[in-house]
C-alpha atoms as a PDB file:
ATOM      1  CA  UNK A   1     -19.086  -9.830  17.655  1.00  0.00           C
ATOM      2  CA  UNK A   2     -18.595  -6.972  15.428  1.00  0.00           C
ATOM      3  CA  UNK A   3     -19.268  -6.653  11.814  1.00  0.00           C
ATOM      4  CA  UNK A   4     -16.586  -5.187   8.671  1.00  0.00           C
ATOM      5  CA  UNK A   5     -17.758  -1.479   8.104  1.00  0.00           C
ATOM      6  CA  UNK A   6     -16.798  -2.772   4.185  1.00  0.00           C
ATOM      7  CA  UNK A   7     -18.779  -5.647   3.755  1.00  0.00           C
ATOM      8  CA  UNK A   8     -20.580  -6.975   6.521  1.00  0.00           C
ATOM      9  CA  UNK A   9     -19.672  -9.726   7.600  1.00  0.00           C
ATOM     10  CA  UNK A  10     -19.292 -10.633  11.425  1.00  0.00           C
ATOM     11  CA  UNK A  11     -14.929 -11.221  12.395  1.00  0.00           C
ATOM     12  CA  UNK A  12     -13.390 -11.877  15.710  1.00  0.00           C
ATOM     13  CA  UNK A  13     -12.364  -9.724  18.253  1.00  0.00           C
ATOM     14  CA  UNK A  14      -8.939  -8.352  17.702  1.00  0.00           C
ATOM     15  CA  UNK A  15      -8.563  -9.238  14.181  1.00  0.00           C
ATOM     16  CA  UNK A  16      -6.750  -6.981  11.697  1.00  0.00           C
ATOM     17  CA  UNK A  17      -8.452  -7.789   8.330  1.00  0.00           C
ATOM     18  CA  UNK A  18     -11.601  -8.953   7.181  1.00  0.00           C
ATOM     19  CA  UNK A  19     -11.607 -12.668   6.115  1.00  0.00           C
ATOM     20  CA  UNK A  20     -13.996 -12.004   3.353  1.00  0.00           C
ATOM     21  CA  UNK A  21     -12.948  -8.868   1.699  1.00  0.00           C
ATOM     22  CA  UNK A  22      -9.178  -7.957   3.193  1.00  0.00           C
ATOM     23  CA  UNK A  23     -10.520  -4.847   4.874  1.00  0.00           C
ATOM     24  CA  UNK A  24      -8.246  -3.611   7.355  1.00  0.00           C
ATOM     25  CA  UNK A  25     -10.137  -3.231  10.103  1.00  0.00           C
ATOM     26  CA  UNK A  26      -7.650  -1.385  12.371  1.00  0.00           C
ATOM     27  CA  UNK A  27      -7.251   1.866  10.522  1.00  0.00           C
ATOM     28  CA  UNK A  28      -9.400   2.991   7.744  1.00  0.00           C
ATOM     29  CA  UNK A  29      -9.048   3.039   4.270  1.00  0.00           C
ATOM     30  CA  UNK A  30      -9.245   6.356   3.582  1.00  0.00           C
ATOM     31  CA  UNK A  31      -6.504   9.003   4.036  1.00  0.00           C
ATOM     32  CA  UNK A  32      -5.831  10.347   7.464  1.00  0.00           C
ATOM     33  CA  UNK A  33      -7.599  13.938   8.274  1.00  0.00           C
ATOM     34  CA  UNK A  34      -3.606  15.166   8.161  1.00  0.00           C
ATOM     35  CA  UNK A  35      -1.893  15.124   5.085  1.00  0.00           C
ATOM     36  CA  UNK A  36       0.715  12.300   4.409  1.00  0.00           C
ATOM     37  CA  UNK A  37       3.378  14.834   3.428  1.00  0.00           C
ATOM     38  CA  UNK A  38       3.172  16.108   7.120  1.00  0.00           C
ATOM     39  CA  UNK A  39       3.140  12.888   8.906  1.00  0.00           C
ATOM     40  CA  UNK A  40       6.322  11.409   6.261  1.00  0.00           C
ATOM     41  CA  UNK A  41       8.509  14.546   7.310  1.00  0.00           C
ATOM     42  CA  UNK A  42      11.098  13.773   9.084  1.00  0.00           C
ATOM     43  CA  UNK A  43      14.480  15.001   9.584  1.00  0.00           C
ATOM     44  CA  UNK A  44      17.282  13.404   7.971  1.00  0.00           C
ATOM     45  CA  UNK A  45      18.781  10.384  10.009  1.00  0.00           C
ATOM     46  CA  UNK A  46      16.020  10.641  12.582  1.00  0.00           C
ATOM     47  CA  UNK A  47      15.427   6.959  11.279  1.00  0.00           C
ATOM     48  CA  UNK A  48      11.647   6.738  13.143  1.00  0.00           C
ATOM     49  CA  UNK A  49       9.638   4.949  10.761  1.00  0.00           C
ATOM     50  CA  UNK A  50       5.758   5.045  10.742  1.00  0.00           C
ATOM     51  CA  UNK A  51       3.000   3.427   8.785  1.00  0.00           C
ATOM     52  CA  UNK A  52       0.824   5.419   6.742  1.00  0.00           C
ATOM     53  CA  UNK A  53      -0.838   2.734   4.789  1.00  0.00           C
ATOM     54  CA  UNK A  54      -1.985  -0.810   4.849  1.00  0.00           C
ATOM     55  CA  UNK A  55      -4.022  -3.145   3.143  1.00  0.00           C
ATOM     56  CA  UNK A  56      -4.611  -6.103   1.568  1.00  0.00           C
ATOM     57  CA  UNK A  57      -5.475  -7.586  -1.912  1.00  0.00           C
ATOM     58  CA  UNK A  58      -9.237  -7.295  -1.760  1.00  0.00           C
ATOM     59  CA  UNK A  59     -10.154 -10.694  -3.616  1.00  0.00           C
ATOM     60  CA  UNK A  60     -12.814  -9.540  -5.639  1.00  0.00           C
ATOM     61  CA  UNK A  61     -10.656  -9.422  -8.958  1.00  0.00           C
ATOM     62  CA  UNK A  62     -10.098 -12.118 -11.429  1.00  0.00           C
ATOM     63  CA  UNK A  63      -6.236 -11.596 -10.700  1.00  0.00           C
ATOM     64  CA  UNK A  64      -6.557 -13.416  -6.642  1.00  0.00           C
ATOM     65  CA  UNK A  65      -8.580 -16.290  -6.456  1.00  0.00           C
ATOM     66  CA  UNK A  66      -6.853 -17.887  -4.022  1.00  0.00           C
ATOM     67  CA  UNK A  67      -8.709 -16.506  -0.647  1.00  0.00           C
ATOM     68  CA  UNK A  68      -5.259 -18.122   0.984  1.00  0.00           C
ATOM     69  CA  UNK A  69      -3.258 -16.174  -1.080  1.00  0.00           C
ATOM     70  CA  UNK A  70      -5.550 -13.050  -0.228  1.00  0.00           C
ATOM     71  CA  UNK A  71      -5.401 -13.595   3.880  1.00  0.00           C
ATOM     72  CA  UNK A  72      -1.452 -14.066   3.536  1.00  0.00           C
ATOM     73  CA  UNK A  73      -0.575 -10.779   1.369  1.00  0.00           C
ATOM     74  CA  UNK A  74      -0.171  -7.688   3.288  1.00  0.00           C
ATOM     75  CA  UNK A  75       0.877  -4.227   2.005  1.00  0.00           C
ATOM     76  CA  UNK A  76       2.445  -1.675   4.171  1.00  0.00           C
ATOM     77  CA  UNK A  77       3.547   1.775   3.147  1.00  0.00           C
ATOM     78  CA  UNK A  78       5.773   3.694   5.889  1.00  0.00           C
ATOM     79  CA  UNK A  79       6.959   6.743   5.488  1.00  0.00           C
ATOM     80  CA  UNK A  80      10.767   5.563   4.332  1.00  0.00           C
ATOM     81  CA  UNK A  81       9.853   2.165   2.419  1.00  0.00           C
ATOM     82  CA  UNK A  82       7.462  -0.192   1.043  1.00  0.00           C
ATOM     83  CA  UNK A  83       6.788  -3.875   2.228  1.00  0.00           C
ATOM     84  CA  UNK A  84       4.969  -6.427   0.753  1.00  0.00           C
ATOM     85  CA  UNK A  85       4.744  -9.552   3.008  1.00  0.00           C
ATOM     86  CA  UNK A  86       2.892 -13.166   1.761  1.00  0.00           C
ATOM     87  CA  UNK A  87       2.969 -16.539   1.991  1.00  0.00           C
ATOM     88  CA  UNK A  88       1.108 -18.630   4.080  1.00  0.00           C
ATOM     89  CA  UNK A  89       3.105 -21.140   5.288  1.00  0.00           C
ATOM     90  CA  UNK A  90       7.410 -19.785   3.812  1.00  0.00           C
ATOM     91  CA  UNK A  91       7.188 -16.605   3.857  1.00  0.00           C
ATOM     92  CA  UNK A  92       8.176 -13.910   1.180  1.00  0.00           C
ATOM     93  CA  UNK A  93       9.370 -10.259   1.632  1.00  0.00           C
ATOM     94  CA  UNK A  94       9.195  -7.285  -0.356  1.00  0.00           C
ATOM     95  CA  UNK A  95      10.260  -4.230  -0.110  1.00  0.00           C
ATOM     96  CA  UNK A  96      11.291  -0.883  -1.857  1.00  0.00           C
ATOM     97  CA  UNK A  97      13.048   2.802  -0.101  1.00  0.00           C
ATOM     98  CA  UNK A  98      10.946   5.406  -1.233  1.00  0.00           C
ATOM     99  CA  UNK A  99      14.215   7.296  -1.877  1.00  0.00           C
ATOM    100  CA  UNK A 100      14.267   5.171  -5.163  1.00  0.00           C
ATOM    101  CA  UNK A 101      10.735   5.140  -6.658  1.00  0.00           C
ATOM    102  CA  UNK A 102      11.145   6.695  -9.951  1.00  0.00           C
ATOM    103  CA  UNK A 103       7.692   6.151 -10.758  1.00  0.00           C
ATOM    104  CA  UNK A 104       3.812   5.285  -9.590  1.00  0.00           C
ATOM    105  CA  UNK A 105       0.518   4.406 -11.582  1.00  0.00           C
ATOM    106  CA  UNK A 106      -2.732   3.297 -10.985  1.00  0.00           C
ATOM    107  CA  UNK A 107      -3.878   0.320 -13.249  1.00  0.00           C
ATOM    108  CA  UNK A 108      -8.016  -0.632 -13.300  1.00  0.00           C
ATOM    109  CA  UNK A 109      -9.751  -2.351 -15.699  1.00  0.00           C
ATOM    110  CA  UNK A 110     -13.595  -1.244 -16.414  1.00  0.00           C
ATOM    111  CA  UNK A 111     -15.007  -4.234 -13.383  1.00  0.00           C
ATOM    112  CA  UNK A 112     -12.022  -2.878 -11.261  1.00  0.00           C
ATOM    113  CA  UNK A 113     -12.916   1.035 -11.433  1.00  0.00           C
ATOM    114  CA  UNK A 114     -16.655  -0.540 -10.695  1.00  0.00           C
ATOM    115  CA  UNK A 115     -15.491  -1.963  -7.789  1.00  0.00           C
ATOM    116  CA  UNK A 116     -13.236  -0.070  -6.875  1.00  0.00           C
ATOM    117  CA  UNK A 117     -10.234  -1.443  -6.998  1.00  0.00           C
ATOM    118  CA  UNK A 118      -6.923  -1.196  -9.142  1.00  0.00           C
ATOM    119  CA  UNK A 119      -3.478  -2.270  -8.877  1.00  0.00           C
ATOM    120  CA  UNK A 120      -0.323   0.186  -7.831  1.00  0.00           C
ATOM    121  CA  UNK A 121       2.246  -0.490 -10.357  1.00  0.00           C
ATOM    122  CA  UNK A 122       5.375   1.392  -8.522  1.00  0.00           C
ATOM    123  CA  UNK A 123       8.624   1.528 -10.377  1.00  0.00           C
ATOM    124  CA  UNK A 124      12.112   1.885  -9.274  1.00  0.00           C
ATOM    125  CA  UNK A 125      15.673   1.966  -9.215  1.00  0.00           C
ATOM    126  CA  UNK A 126      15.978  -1.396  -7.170  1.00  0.00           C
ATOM    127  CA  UNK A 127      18.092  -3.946  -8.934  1.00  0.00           C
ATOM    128  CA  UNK A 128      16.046  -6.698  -7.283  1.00  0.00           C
ATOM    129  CA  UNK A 129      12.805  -5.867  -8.225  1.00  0.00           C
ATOM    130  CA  UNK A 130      12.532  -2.968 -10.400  1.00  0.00           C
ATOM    131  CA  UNK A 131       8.208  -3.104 -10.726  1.00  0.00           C
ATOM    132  CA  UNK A 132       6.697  -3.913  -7.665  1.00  0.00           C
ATOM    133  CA  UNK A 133       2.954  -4.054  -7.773  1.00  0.00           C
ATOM    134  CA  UNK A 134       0.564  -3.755  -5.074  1.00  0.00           C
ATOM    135  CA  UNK A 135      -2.379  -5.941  -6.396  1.00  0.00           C
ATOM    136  CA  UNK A 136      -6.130  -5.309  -6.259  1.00  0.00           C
ATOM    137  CA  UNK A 137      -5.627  -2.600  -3.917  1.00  0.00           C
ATOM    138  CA  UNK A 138      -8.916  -0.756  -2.856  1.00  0.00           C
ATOM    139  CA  UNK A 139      -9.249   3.226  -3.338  1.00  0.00           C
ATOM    140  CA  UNK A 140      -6.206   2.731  -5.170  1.00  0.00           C
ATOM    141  CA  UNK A 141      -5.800   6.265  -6.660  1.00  0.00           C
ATOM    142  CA  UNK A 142      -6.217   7.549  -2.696  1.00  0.00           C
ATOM    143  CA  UNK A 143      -3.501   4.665  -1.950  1.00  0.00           C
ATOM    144  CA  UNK A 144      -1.257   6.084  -4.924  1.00  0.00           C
ATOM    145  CA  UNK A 145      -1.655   9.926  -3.381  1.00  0.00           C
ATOM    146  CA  UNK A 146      -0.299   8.895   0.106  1.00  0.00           C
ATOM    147  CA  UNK A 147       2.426   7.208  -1.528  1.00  0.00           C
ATOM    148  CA  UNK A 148       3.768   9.938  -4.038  1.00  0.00           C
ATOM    149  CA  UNK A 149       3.008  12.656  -0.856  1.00  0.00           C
ATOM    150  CA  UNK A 150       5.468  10.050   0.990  1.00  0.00           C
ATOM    151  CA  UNK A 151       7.591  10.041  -1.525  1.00  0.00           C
ATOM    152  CA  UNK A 152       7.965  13.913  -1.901  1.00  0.00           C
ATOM    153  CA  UNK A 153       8.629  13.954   1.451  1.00  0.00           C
ATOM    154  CA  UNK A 154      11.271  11.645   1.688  1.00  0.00           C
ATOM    155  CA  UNK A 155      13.584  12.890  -1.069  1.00  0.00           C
ATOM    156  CA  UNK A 156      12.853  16.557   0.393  1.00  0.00           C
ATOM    157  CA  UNK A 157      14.459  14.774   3.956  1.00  0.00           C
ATOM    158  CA  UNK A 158      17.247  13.001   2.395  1.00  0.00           C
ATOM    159  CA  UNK A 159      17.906  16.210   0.267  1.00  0.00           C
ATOM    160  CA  UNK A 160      17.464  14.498  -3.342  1.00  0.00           C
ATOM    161  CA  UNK A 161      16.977  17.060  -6.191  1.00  0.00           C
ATOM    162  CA  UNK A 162      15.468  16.012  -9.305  1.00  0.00           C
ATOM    163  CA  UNK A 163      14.250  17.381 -12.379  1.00  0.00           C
ATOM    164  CA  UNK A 164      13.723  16.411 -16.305  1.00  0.00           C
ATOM    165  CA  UNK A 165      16.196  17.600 -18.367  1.00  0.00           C
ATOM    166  CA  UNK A 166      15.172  19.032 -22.053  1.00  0.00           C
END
């Protein structure tokens, strides 16, 4: 059986996350060799989506400490939108266009930058859920740069101009 590259411990075959830590264990953590702004490009109405990102709350915070809570919670961030599916038994979705993200930030705690996790506090112009936050999200600064690249590259696609005003 193999082992999580993350924390070691043996999973099944064909799994997508680690049962002990939320590792995905399909694509890794870190960002892709090409940058997200190239893979988020595309062409106005060309309505292909793709994933860029996804995790899970790693459940080593004092936020999760329900390990059903952490096995039921995943995070996906595509190059148009961003989902946030949990529940174990009903479930719950989540999700925000990137078109209307007015804002990102990266919240750790002192035990969370030592173990390297934060939460992804992303704010926007939905009237339904204006702060979405991605909870104990590992690398999250990395997590928070694929997002705002996707982001850019969205609004440049969908022609949105935007600038602060003095």
């Amino acid at each position: 059986m193999p082992f999580c590259s993350n924390c070691g411990t043996e999973y099944q075959g064909g799994s997508k996350f680690c049962s002990s830590c939320g590792n995905n264990l399909g694509v890794p953590l870190q960002p892709p060799s090409q940058p997200p702004a190239a893979q988020a490009t595309i062409a106005p109405g060309a309505g292909e989506e793709k994933v860029l990102w996804e995790g899970k709350p790693s459940g080593l915070g004092d936020r999760v400490k329900d390990v059903a809570h952490v096995n039921s919670t995943t995070y996906t961030i595509t190059n148009q939108r961003i989902l946030v599916k949990s529940g174990l038994l009903g479930k719950k979705y989540e999700e925000i266009e990137l078109i209307r993200v007015k804002d990102i930030k990266v919240i750790q705690s002192l035990k969370d930058r030592a173990l390297g996790i934060g939460d992804i506090e992303v704010v926007s112009a939905d009237a339904t859920a204006p702060v979405l936050v991605l909870g104990e999200v590992r690398s999250p600064n990395e997590v928070k740069e694929t997002l705002r690249s996707a982001i850019k590259a969205e609004k440049l696609a969908e022609g949105v101009r935007y600038g602060e005003r003095l």
